[in-house]
N, C-alpha and C. Protein backbone atom coordinates (compact mmCIF):
# COMPACT_ATOMS: atom_id res chain seq x y z
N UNK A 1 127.63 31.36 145.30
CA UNK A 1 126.58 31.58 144.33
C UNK A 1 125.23 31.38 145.01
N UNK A 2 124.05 31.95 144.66
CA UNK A 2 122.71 31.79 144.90
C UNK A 2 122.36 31.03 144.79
N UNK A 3 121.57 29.80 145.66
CA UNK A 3 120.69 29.38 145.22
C UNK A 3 119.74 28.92 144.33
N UNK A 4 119.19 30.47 144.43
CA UNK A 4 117.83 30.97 144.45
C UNK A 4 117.40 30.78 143.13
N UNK A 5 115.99 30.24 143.11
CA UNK A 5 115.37 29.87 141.65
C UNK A 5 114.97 31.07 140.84
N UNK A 6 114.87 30.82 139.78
CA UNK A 6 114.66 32.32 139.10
C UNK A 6 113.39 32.87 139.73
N UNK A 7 113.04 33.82 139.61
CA UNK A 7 111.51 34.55 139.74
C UNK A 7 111.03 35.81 138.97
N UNK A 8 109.78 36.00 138.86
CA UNK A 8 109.67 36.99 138.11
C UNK A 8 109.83 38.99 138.50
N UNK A 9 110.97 39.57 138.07
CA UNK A 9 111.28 40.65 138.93
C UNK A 9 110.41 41.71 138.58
N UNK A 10 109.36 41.85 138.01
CA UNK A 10 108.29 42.61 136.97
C UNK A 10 108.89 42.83 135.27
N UNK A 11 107.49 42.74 134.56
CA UNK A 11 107.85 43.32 133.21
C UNK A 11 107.56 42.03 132.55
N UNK A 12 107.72 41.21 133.17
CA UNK A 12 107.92 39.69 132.47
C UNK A 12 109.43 38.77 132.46
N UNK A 13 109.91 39.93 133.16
CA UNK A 13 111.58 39.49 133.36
C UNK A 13 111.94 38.74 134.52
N UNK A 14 112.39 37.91 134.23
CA UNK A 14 112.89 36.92 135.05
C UNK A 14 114.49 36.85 135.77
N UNK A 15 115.09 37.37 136.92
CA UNK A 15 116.07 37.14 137.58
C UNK A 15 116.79 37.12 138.43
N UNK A 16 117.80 37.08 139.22
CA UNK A 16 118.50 37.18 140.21
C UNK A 16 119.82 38.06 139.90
N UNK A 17 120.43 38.46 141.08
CA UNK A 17 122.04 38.69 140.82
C UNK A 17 122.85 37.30 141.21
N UNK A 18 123.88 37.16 140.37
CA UNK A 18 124.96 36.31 140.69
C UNK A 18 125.88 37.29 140.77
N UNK A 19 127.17 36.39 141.52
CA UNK A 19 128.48 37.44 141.67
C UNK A 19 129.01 37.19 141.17
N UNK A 20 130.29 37.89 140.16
CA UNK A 20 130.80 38.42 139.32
C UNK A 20 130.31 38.38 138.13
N UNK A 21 130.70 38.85 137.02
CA UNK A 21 129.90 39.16 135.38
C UNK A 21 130.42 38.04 134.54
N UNK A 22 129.90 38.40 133.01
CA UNK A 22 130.06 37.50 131.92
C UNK A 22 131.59 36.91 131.66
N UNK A 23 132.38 37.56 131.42
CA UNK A 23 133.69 36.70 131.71
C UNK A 23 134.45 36.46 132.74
N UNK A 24 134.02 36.54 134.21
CA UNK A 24 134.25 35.62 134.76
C UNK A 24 133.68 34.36 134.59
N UNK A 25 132.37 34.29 134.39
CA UNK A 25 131.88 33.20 134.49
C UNK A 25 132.17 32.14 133.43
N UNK A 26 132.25 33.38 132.30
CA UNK A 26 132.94 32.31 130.75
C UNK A 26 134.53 31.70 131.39
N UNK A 27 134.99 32.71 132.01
CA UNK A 27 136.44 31.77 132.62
C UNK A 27 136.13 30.71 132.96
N UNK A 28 135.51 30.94 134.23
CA UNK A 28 135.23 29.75 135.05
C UNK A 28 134.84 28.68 134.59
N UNK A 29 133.52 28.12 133.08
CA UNK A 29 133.15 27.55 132.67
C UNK A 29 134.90 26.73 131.76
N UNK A 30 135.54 27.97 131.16
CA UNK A 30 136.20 27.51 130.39
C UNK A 30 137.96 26.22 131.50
N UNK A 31 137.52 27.05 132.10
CA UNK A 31 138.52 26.27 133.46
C UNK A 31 137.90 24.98 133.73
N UNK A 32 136.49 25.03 133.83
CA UNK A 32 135.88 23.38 134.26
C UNK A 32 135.65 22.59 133.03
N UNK A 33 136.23 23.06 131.97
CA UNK A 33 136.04 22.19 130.71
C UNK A 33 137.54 21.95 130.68
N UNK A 34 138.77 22.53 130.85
CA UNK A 34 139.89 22.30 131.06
C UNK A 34 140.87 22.80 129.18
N UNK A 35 140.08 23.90 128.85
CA UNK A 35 140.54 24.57 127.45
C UNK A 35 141.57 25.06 127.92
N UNK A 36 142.62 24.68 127.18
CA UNK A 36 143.81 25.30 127.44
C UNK A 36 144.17 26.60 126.62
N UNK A 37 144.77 27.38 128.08
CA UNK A 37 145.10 28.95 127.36
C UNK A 37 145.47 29.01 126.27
N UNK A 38 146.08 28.86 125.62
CA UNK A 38 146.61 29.51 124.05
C UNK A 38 145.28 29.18 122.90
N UNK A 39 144.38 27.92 123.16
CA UNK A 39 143.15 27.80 122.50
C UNK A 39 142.30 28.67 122.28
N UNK A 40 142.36 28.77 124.06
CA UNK A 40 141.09 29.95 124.84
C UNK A 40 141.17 31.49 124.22
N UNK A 41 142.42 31.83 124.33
CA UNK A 41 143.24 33.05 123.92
C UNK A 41 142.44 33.21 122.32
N UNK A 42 142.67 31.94 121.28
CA UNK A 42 141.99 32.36 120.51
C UNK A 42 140.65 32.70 120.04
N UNK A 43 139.64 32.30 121.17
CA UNK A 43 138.33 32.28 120.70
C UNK A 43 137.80 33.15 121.69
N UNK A 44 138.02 33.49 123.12
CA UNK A 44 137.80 33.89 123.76
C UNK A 44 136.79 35.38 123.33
N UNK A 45 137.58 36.55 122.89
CA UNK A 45 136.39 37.54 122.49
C UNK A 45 135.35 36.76 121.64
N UNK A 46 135.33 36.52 120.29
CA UNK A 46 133.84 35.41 120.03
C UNK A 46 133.39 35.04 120.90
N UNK A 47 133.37 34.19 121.78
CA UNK A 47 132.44 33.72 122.91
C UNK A 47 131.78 34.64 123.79
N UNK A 48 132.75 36.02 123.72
CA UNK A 48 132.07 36.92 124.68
C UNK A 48 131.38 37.63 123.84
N UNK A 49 131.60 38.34 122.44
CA UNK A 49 130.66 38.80 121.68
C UNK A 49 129.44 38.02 121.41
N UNK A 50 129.39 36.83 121.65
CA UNK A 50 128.38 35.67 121.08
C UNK A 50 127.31 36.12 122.29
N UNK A 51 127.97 36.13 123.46
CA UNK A 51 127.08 36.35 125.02
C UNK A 51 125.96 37.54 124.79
N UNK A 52 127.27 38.62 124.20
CA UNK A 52 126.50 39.41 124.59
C UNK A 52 125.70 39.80 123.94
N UNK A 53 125.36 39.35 123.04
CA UNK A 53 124.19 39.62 121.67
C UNK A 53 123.32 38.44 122.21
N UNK A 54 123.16 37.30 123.17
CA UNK A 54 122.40 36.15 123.09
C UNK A 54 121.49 36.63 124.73
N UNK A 55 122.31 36.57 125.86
CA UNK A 55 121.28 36.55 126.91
C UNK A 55 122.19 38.25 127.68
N UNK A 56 123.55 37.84 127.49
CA UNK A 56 124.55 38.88 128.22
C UNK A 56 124.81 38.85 129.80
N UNK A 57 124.34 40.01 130.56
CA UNK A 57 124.51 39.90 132.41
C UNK A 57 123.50 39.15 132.51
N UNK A 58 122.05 39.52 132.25
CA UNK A 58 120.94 38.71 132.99
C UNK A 58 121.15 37.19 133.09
N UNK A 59 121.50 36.36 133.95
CA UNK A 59 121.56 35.17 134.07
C UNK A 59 120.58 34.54 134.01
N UNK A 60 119.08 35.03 134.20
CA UNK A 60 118.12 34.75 133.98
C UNK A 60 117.16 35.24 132.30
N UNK A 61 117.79 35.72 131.89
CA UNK A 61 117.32 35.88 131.00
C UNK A 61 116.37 35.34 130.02
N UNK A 62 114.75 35.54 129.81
CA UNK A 62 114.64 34.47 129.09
C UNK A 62 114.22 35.09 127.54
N UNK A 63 115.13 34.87 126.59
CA UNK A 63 114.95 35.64 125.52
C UNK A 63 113.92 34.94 124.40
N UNK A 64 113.46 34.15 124.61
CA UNK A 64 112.48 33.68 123.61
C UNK A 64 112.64 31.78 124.11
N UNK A 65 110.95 31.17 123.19
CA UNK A 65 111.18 29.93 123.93
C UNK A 65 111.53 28.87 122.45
N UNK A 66 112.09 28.34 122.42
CA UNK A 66 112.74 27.05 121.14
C UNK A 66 111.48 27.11 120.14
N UNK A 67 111.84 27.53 119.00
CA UNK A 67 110.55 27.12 117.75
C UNK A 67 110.49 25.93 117.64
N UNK A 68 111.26 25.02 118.05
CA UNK A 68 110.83 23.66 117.32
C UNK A 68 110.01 22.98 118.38
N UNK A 69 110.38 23.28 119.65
CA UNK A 69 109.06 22.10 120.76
C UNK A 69 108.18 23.26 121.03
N UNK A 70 108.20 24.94 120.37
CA UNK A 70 107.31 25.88 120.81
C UNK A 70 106.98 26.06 122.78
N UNK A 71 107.88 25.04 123.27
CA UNK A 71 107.97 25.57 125.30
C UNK A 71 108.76 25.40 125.86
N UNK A 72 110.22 25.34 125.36
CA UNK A 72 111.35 24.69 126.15
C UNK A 72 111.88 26.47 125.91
N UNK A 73 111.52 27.03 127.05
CA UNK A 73 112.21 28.51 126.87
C UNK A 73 114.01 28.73 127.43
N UNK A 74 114.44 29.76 126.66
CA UNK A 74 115.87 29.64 126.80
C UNK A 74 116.20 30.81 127.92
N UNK A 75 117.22 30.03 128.42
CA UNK A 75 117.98 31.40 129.67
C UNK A 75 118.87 31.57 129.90
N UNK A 76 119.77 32.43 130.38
CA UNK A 76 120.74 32.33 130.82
C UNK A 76 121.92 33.51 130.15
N UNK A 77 123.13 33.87 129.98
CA UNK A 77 123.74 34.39 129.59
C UNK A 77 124.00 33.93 128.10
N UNK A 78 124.46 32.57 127.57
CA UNK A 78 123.97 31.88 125.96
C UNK A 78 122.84 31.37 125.82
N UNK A 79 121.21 32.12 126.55
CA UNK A 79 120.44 31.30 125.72
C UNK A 79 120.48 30.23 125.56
N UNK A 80 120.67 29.28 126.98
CA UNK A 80 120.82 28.08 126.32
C UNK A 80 119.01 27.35 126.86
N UNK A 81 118.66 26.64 126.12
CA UNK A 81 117.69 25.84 126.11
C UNK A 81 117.66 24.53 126.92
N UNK A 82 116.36 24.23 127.53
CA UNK A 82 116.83 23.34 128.67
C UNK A 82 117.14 21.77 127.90
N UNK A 83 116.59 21.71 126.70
CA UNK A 83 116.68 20.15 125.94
C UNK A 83 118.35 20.37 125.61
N UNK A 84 118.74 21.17 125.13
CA UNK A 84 119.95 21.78 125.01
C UNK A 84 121.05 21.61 126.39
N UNK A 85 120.37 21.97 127.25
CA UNK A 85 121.43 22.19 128.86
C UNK A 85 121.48 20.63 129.00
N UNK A 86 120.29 19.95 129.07
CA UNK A 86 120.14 18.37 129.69
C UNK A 86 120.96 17.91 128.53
N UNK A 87 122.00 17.99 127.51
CA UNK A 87 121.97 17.19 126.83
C UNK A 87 123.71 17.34 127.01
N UNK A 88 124.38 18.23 127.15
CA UNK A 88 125.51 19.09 127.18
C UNK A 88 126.09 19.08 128.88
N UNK A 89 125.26 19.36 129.63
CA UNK A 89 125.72 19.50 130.65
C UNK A 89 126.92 19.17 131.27
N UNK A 90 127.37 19.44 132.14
CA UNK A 90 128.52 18.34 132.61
C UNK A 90 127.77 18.08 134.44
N UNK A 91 127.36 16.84 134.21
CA UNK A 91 126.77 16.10 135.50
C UNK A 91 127.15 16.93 137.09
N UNK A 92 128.49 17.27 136.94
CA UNK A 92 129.00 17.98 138.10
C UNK A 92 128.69 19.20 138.22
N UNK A 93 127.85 20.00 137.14
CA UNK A 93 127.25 20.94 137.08
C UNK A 93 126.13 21.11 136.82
N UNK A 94 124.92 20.13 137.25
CA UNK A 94 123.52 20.06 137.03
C UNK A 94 122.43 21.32 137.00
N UNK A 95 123.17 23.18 137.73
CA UNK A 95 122.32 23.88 137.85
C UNK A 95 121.77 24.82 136.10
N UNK A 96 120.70 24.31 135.48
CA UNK A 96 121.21 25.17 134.53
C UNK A 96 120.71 27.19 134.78
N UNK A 97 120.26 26.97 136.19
CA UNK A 97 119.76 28.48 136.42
C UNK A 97 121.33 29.36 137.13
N UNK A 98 122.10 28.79 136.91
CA UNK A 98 123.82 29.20 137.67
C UNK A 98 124.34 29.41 135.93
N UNK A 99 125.16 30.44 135.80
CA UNK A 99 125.86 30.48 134.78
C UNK A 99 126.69 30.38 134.14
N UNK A 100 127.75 29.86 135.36
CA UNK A 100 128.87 28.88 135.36
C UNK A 100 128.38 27.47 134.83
N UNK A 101 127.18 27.05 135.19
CA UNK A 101 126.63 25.73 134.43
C UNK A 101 126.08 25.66 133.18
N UNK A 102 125.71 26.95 132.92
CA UNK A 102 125.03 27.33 131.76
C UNK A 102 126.28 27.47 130.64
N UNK A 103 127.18 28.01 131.11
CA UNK A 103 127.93 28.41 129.93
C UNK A 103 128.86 27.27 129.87
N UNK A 104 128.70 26.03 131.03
CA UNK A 104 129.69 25.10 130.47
C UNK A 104 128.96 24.06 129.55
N UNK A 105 127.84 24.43 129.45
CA UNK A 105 126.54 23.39 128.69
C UNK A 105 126.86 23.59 127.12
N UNK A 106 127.21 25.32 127.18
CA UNK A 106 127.19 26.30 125.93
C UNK A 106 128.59 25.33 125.26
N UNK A 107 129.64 25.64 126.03
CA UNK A 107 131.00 25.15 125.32
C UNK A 107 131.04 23.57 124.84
N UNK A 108 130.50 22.93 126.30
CA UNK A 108 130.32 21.30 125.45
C UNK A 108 129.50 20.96 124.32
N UNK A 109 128.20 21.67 123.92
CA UNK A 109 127.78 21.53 123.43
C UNK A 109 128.15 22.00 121.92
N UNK A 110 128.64 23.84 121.49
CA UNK A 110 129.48 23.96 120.62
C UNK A 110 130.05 22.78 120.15
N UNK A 111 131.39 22.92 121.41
CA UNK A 111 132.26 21.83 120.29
C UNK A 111 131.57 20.37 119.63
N UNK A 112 130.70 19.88 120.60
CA UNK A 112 130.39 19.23 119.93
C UNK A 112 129.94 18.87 118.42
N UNK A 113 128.89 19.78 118.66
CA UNK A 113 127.78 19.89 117.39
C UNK A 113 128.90 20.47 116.14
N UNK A 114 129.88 21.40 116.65
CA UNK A 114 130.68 22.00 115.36
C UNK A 114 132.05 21.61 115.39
N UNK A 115 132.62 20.63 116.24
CA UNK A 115 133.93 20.22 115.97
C UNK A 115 135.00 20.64 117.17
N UNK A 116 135.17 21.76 117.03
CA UNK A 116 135.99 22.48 117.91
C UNK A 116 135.34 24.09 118.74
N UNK A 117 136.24 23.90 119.33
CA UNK A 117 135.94 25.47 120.44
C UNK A 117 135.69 26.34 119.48
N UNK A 118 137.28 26.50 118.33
CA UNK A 118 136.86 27.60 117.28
C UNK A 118 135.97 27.94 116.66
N UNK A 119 135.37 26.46 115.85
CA UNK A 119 134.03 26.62 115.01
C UNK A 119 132.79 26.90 115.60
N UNK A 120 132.96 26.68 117.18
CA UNK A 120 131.35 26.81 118.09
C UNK A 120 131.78 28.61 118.27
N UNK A 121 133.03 28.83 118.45
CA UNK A 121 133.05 30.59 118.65
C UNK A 121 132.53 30.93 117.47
N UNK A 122 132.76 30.34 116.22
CA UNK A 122 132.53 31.66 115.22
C UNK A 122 130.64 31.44 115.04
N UNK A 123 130.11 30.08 115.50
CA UNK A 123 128.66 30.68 115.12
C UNK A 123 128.54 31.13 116.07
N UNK A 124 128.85 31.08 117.46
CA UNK A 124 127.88 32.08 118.58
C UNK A 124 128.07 33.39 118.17
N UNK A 125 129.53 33.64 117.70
CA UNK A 125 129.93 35.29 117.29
C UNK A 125 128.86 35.85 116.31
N UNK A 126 128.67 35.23 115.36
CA UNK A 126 128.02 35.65 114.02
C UNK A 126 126.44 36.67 114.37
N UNK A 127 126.26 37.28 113.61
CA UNK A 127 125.15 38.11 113.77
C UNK A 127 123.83 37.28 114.09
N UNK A 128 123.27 37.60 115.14
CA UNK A 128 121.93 36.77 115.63
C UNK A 128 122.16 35.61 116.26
N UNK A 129 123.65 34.74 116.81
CA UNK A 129 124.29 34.41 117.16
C UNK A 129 123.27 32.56 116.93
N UNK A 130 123.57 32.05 117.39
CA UNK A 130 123.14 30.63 117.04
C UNK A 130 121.92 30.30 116.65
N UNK A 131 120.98 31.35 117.17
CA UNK A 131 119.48 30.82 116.88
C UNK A 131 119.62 30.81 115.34
């Protein structure tokens, strides 16, 4: 994986390439959280429909910044927010500009806030997805 810190590529857009796409990386996240297949199996498209309506390929993505502190801007493939990433994270994955870190921020944090994997799939799925 890159490095490399985000930057601005023109337009106002912010990003890099990483290697491979959105569900690998949702794998990978879902592998370092340790969701077991038959769970995964069930939520799995939600999480990827949730992606791709929120940030999608751009790993950098920054789709708008948090209404409530009005500057904590969000990035990544879920939009995730950095008060959000610092809070979720998993320590062994401190990058939140990598999207393997990003999306494992996304899953701990789901279940948390909503219980289970399932209930965090169905709001990311839902139209306009968590915001």
């Amino acid at each position: 994986m890159p490095t490399e810190e985000p930057h601005d590529i023109g337009g106002g857009v912010i990003g890099v390439n990483f290697p491979g796409d959105t569900g690998s990386w949702l794998e990978r996240a879902r592998q370092l959280e340790g969701i077991p297949d038959p769970e995964w199996a069930a939520v799995k498209g939600r999480y990827e429909q949730g992606i791709g309506q929120e940030g999608g390929r751009n790993v950098f993505q920054h789709g708008y910044t948090d209404v409530n502190t009005g500057r904590d801007p969000a990035f990544g493939p879920a939009q995730v927010i950095g008060q959000t990433f610092e809070a979720w994270k998993n320590p062994a994955y401190p990058n939140r500009y990598n999207p393997i870190h990003s999306l494992t921020a996304m899953l701990r944090g789901l279940k948390n806030k909503y219980g289970s994997y399932e209930a965090g799939a169905n709001v990311i799925a839902r139209p306009g997805g968590y915001g």
